[in-house]
C-alpha atoms as a PDB file:
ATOM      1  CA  UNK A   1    -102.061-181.088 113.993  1.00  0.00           C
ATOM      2  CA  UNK A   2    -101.934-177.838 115.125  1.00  0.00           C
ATOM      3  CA  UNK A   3     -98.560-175.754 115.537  1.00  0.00           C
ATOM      4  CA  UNK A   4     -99.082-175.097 119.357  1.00  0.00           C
ATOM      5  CA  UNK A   5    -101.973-177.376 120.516  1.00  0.00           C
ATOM      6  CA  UNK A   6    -101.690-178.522 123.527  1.00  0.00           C
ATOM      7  CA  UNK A   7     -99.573-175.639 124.290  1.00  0.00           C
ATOM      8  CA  UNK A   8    -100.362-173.566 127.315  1.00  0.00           C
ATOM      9  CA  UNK A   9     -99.044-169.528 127.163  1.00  0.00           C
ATOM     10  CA  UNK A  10     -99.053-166.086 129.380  1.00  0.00           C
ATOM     11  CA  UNK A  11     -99.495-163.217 127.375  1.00  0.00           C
ATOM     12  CA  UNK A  12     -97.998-159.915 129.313  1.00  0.00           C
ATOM     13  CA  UNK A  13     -98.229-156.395 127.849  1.00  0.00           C
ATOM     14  CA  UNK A  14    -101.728-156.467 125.435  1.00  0.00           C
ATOM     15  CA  UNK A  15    -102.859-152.471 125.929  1.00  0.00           C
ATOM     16  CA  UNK A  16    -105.419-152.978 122.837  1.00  0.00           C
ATOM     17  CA  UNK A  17    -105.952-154.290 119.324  1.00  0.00           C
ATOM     18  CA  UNK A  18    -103.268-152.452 118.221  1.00  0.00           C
ATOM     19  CA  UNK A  19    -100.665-153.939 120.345  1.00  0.00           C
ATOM     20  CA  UNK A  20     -97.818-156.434 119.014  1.00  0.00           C
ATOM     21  CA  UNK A  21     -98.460-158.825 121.828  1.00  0.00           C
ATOM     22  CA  UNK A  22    -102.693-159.109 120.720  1.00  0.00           C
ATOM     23  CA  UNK A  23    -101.096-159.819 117.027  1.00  0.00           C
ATOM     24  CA  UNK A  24     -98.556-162.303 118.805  1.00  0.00           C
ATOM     25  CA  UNK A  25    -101.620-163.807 121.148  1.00  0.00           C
ATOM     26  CA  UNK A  26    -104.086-164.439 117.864  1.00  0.00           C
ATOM     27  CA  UNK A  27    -101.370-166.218 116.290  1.00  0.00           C
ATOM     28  CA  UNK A  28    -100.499-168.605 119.457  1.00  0.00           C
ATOM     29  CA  UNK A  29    -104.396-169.199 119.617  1.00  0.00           C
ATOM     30  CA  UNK A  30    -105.314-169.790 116.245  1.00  0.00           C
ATOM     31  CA  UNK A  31    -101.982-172.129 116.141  1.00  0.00           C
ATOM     32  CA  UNK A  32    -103.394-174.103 119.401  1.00  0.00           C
ATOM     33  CA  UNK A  33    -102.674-172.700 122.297  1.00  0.00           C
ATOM     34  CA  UNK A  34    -104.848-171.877 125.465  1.00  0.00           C
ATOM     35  CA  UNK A  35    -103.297-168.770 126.999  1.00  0.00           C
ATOM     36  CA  UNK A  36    -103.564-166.405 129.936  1.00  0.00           C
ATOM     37  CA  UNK A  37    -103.190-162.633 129.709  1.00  0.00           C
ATOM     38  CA  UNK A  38    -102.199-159.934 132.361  1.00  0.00           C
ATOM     39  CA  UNK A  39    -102.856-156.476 132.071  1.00  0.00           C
ATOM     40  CA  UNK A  40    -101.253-153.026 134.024  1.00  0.00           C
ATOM     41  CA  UNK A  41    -103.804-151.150 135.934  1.00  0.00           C
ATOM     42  CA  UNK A  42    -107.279-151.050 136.116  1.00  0.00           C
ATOM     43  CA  UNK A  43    -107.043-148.174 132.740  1.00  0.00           C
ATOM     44  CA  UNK A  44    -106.240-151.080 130.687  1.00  0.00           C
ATOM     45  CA  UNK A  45    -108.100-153.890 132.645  1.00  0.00           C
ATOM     46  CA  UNK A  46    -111.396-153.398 129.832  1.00  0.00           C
ATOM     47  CA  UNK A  47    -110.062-153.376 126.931  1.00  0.00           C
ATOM     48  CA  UNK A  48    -107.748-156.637 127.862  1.00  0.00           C
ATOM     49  CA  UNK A  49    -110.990-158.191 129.427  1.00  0.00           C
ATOM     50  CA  UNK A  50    -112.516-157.467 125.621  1.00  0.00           C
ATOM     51  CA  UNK A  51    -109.925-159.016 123.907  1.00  0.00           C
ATOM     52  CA  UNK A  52    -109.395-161.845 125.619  1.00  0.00           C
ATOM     53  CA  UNK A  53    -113.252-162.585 126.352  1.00  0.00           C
ATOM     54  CA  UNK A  54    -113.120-163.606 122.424  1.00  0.00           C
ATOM     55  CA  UNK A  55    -110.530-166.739 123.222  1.00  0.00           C
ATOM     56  CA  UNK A  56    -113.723-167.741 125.616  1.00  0.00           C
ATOM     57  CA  UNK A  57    -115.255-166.808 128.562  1.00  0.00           C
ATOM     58  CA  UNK A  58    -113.095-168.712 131.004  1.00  0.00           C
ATOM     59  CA  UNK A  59    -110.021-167.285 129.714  1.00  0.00           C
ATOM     60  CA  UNK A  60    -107.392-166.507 132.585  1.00  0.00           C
ATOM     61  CA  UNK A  61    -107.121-162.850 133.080  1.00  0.00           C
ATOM     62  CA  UNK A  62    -104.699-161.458 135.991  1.00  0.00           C
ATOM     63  CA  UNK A  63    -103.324-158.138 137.094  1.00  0.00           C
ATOM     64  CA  UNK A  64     -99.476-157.634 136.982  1.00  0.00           C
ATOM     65  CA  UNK A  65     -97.299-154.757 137.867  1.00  0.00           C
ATOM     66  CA  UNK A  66     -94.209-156.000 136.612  1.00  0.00           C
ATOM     67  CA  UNK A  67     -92.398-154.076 138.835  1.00  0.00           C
ATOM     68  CA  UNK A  68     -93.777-156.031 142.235  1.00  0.00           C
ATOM     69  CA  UNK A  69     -92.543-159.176 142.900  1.00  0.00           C
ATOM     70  CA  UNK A  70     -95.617-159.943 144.954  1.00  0.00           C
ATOM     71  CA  UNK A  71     -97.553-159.611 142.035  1.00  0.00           C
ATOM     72  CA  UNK A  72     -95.323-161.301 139.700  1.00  0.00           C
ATOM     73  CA  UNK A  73     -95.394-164.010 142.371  1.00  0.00           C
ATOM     74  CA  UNK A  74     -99.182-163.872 142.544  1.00  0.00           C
ATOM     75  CA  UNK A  75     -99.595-164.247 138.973  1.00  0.00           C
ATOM     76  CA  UNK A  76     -97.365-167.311 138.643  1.00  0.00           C
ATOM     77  CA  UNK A  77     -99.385-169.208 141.686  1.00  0.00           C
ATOM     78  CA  UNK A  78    -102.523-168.858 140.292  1.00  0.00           C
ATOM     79  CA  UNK A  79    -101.264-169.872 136.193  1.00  0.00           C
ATOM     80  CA  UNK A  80     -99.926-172.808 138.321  1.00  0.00           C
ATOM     81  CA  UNK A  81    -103.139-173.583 140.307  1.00  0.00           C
ATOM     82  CA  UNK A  82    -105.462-173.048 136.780  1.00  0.00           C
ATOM     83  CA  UNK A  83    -103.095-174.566 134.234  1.00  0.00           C
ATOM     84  CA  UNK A  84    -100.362-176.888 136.082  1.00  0.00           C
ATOM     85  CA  UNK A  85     -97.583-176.490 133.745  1.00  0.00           C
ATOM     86  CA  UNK A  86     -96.582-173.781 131.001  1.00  0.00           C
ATOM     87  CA  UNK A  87     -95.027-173.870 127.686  1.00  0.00           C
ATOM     88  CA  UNK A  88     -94.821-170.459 126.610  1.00  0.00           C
ATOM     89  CA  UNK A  89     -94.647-166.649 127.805  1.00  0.00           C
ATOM     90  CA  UNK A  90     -94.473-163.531 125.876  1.00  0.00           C
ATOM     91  CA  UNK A  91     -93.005-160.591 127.966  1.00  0.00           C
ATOM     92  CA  UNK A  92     -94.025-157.114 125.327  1.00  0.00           C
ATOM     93  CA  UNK A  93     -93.557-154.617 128.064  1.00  0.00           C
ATOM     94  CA  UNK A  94     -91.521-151.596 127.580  1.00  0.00           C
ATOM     95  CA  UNK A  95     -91.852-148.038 129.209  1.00  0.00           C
ATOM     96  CA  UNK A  96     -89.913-145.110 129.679  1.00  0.00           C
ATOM     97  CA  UNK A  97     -90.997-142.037 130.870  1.00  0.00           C
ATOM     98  CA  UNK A  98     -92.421-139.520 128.606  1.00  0.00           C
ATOM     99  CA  UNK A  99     -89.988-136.649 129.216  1.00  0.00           C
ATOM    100  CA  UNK A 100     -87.132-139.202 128.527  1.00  0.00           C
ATOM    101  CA  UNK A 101     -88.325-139.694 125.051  1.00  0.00           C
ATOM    102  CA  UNK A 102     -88.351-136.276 123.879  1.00  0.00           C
ATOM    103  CA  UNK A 103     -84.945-134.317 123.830  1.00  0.00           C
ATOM    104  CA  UNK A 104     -81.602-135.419 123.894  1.00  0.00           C
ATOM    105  CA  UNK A 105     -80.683-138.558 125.852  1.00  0.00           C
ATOM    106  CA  UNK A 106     -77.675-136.573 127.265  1.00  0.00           C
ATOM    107  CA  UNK A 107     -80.317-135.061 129.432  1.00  0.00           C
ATOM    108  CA  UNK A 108     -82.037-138.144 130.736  1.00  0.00           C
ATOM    109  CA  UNK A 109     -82.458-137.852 134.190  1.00  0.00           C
ATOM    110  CA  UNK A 110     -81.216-140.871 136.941  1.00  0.00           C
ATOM    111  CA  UNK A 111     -84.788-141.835 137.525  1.00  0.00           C
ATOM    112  CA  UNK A 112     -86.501-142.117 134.095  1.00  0.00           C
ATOM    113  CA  UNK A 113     -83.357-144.169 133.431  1.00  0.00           C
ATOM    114  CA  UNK A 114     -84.202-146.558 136.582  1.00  0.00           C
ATOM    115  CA  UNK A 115     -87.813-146.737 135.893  1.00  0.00           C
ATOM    116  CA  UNK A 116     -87.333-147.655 131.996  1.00  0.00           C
ATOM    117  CA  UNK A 117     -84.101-150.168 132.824  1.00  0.00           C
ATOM    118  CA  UNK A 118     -86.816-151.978 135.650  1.00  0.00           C
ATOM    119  CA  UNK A 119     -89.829-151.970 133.535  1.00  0.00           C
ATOM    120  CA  UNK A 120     -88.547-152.879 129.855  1.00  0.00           C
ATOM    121  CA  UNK A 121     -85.463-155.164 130.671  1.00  0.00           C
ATOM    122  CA  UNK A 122     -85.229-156.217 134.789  1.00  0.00           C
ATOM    123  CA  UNK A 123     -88.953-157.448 134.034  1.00  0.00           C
ATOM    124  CA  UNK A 124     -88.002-160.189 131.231  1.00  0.00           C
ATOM    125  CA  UNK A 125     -85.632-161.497 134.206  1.00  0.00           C
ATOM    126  CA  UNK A 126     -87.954-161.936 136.899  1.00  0.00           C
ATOM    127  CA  UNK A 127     -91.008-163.092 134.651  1.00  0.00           C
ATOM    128  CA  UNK A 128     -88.822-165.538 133.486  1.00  0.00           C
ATOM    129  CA  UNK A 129     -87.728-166.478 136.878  1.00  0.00           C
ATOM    130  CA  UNK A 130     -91.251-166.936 137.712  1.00  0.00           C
ATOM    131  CA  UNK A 131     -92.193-169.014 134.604  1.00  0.00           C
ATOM    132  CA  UNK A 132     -89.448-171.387 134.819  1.00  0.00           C
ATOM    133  CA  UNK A 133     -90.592-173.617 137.431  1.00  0.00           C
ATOM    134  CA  UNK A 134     -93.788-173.959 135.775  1.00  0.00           C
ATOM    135  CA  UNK A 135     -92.353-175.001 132.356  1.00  0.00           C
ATOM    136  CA  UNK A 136     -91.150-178.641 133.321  1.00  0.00           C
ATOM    137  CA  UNK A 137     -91.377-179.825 129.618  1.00  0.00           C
ATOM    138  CA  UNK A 138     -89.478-177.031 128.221  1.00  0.00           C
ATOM    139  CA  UNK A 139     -90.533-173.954 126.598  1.00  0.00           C
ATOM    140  CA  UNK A 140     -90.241-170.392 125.154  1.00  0.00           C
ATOM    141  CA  UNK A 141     -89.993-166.858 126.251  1.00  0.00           C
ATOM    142  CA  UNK A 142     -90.009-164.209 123.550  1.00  0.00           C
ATOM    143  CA  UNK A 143     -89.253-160.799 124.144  1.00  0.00           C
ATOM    144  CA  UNK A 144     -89.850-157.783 121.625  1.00  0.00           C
ATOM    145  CA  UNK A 145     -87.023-155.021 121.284  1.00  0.00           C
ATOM    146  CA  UNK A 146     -86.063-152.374 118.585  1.00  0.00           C
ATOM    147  CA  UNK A 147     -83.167-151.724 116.136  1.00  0.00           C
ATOM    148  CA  UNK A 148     -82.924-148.723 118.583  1.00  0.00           C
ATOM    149  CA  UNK A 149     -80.649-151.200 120.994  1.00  0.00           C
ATOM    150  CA  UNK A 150     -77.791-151.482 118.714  1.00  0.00           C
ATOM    151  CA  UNK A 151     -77.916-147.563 116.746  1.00  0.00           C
ATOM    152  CA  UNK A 152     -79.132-144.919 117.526  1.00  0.00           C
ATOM    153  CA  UNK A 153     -82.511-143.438 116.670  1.00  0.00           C
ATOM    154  CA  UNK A 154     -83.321-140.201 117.510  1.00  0.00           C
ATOM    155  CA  UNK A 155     -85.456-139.568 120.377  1.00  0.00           C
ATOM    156  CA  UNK A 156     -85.734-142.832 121.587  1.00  0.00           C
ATOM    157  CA  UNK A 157     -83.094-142.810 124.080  1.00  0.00           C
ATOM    158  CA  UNK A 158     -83.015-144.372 127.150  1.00  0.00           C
ATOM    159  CA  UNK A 159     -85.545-147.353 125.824  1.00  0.00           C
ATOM    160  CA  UNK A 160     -82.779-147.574 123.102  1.00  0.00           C
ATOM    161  CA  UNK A 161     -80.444-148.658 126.097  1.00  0.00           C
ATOM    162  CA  UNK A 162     -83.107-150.446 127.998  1.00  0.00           C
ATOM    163  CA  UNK A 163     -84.063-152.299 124.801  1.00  0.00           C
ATOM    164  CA  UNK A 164     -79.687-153.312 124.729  1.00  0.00           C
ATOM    165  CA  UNK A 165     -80.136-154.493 128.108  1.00  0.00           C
ATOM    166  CA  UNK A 166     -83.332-156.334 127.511  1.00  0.00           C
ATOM    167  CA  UNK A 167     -81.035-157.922 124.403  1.00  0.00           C
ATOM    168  CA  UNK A 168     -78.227-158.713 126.475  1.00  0.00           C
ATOM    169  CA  UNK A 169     -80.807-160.848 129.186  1.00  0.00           C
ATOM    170  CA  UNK A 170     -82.175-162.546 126.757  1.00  0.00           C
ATOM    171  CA  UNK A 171     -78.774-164.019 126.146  1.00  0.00           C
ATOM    172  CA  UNK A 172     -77.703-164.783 130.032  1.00  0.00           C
ATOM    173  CA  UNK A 173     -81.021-166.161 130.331  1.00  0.00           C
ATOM    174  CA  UNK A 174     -80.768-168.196 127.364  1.00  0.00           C
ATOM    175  CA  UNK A 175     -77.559-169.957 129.040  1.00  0.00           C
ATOM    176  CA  UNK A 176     -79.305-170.539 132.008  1.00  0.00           C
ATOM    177  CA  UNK A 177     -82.288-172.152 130.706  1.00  0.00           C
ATOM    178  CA  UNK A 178     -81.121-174.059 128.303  1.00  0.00           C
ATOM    179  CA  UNK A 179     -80.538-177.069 130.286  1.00  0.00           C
ATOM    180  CA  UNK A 180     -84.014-176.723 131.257  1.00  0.00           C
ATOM    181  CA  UNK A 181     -85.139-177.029 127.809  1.00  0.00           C
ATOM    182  CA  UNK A 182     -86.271-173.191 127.687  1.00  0.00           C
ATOM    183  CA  UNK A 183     -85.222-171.146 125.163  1.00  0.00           C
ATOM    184  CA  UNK A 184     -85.562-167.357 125.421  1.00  0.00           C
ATOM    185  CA  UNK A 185     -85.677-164.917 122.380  1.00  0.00           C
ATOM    186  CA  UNK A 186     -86.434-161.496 120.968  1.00  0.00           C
ATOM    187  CA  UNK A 187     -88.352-160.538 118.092  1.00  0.00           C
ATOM    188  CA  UNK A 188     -86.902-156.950 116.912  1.00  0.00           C
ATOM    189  CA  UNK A 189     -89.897-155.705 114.872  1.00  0.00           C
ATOM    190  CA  UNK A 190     -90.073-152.622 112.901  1.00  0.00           C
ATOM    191  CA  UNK A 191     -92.158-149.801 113.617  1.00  0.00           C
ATOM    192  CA  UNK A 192     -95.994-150.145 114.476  1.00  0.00           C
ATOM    193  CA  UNK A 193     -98.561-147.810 114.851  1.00  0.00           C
ATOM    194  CA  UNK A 194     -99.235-149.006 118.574  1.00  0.00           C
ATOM    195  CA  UNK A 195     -99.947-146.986 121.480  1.00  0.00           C
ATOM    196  CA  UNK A 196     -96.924-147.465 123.017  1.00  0.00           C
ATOM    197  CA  UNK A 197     -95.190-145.892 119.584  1.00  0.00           C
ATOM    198  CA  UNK A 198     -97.079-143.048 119.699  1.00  0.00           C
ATOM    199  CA  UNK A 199     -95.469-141.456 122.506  1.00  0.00           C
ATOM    200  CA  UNK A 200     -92.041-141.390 120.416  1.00  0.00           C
ATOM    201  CA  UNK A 201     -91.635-137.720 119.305  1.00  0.00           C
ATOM    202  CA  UNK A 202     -91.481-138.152 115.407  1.00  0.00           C
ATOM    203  CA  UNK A 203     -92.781-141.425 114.805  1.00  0.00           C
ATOM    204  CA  UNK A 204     -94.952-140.631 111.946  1.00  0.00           C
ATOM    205  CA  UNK A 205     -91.620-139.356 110.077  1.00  0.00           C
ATOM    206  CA  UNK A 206     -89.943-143.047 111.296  1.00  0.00           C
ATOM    207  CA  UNK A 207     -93.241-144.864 109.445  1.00  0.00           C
ATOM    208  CA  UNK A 208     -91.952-142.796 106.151  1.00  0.00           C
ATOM    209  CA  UNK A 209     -88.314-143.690 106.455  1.00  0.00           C
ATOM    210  CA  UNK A 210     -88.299-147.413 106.864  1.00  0.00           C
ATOM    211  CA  UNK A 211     -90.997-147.462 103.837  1.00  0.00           C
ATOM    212  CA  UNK A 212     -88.630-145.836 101.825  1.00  0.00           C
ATOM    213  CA  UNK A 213     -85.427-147.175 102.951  1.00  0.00           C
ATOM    214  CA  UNK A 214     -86.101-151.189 103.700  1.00  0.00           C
ATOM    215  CA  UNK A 215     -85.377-153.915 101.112  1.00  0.00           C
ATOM    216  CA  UNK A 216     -89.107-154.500 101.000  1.00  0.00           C
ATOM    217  CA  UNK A 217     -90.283-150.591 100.803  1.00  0.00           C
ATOM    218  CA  UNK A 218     -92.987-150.614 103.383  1.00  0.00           C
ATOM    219  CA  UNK A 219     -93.714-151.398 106.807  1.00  0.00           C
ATOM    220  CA  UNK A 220     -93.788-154.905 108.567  1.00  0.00           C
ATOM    221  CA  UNK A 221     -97.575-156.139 109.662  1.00  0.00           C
ATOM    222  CA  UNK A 222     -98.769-157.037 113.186  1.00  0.00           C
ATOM    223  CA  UNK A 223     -99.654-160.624 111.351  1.00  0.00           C
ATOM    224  CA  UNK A 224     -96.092-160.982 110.378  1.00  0.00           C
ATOM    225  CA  UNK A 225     -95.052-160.447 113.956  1.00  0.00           C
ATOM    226  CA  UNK A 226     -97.549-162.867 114.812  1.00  0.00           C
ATOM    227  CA  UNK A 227     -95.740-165.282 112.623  1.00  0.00           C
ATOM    228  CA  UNK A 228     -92.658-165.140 113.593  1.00  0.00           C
ATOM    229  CA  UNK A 229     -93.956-165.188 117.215  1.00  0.00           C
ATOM    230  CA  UNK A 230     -95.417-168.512 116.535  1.00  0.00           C
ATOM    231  CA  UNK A 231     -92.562-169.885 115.072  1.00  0.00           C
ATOM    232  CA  UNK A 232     -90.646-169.021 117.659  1.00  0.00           C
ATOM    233  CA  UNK A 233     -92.990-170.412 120.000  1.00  0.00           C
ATOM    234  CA  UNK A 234     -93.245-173.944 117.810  1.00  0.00           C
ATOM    235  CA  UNK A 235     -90.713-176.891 117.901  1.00  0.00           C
ATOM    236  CA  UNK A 236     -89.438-175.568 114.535  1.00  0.00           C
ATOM    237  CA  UNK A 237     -87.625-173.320 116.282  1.00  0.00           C
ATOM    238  CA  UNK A 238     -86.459-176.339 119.031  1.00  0.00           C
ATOM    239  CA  UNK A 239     -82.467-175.216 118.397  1.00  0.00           C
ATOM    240  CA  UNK A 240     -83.076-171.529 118.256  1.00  0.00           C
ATOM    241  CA  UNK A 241     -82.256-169.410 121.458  1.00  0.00           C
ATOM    242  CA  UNK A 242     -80.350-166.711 122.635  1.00  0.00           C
ATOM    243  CA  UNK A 243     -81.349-164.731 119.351  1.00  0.00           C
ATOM    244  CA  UNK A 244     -82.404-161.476 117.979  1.00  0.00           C
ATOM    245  CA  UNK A 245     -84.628-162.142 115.323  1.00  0.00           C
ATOM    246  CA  UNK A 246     -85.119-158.772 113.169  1.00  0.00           C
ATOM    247  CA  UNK A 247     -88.908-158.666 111.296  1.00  0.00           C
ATOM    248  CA  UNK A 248     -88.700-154.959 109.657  1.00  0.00           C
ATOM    249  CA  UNK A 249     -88.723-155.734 105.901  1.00  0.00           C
ATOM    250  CA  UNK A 250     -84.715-155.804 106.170  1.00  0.00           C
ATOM    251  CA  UNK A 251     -84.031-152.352 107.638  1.00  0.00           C
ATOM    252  CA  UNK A 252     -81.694-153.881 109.543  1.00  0.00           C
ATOM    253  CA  UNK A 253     -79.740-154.663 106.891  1.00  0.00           C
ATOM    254  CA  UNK A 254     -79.240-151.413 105.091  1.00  0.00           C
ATOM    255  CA  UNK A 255     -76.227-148.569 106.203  1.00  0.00           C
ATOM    256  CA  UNK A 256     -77.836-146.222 104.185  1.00  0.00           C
END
């Protein structure tokens, strides 16, 4: 049998091909699970509608601004009306504005610091919130954050301290849910050549140093990711919650 079949997901935060969460959603399908996607904004709305047109034609495709509760709310009723019940959600949303990301973070102003602590980590809370009623035989939320939560890497800033926050939820969530039989983690993955990445000032150089410096001299793969996000999502992972799980070829591991 199938890892996930019979498993019913919502994928939010695919921008294109490229993006951790498609890697994450390809593994969850090919595993057994029928899923539902979101997407930000009509910018992204085709290149979601691409992707997720090859799970099938009737695949459930929704607009979210994670930063509305109407629409959070919205999204929720209508995974309720088309599926009835839910077993997984992956929340890969992050953003910070660009200006933030460039500079020192001693100059971030009180706004971009709002805007990326709401997006990247107050969103895992109320998705989850959301979700929870729906997943009456238990379940999994994964988040993704970045060794940037716990040291410091240049020029990411504030997501570094959204990503801590996002870290942090995933823990006080984990308590809460637990009796529920939902178990909420994060996959920390190394860097990726997503879109999202790209607006890091110097992320090229960061591709160079974790191939040189990790245990495994070279970069993780969005298939690995995938992995680990269906492990995650499987009941091999029934007694795992609350966790950061780091996939980035042991970086993590190294002080120098």
């Amino acid at each position: 049998m199938s890892l996930l079949a019979g498993k019913l997901g919502i994928v939010f935060g695919v921008a294109n091909k490229r993006s951790i969460a498609w890697a994450i959603a390809q593994a969850w399908q090919k595993a057994g699970a029928r899923l539902a996607f979101t997407y930000q904004g009509e910018r992204l709305k085709e290149n979601v509608e691409e992707l997720a047109g090859t799970f099938g034609p009737d695949t459930l495709m929704l607009p979210c601004d994670v930063t509305k509760d109407e629409d959070i709310a919205r999204v929720f009723a209508e995974v309720g009306q088309k599926f009835g019940k839910l077993h997984l959600l992956l929340h890969s949303v992050a953003f910070a504005p660009k200006d933030a990301l460039e500079g020192d973070f001693l100059s971030t102003s009180r706004e971009a610091f709002r805007i990326a602590h709401d997006v990247s980590a107050y969103s895992l809370i109320a998705l989850a919130r959301g979700a929870a009623p729906l997943m009456t035989e238990g379940g999994s939320i994964i988040g993704m954050t970045y060794y940037g939560s716990e040291k410091v890497v240049p020029h990411y800033n504030v997501m570094g301290v959204a990503k801590a926050s996002l870290e942090a939820s995933t823990r006080y969530l984990a308590y809460d849910l637990g009796p529920k039989k939902i178990r909420v983690n994060c996959i920390s993955a190394g860097p990726v050549n997503t879109l999202a990445a790209r607006g890091i000032a110097g992320f090229t150089d960061m591709l160079k140093h974790y191939e040189a410096h990790a245990p495994l001299k070279r970069n993780v793969l969005p298939d690995e990711l995938g992995a680990t996000g269906a492990f995650l999502a499987s009941d091999g992972a029934a007694a795992i919650t609350g966790q950061v799980i780091y996939v980035d070829c042991g970086y993590q591991i190294m002080g120098m």
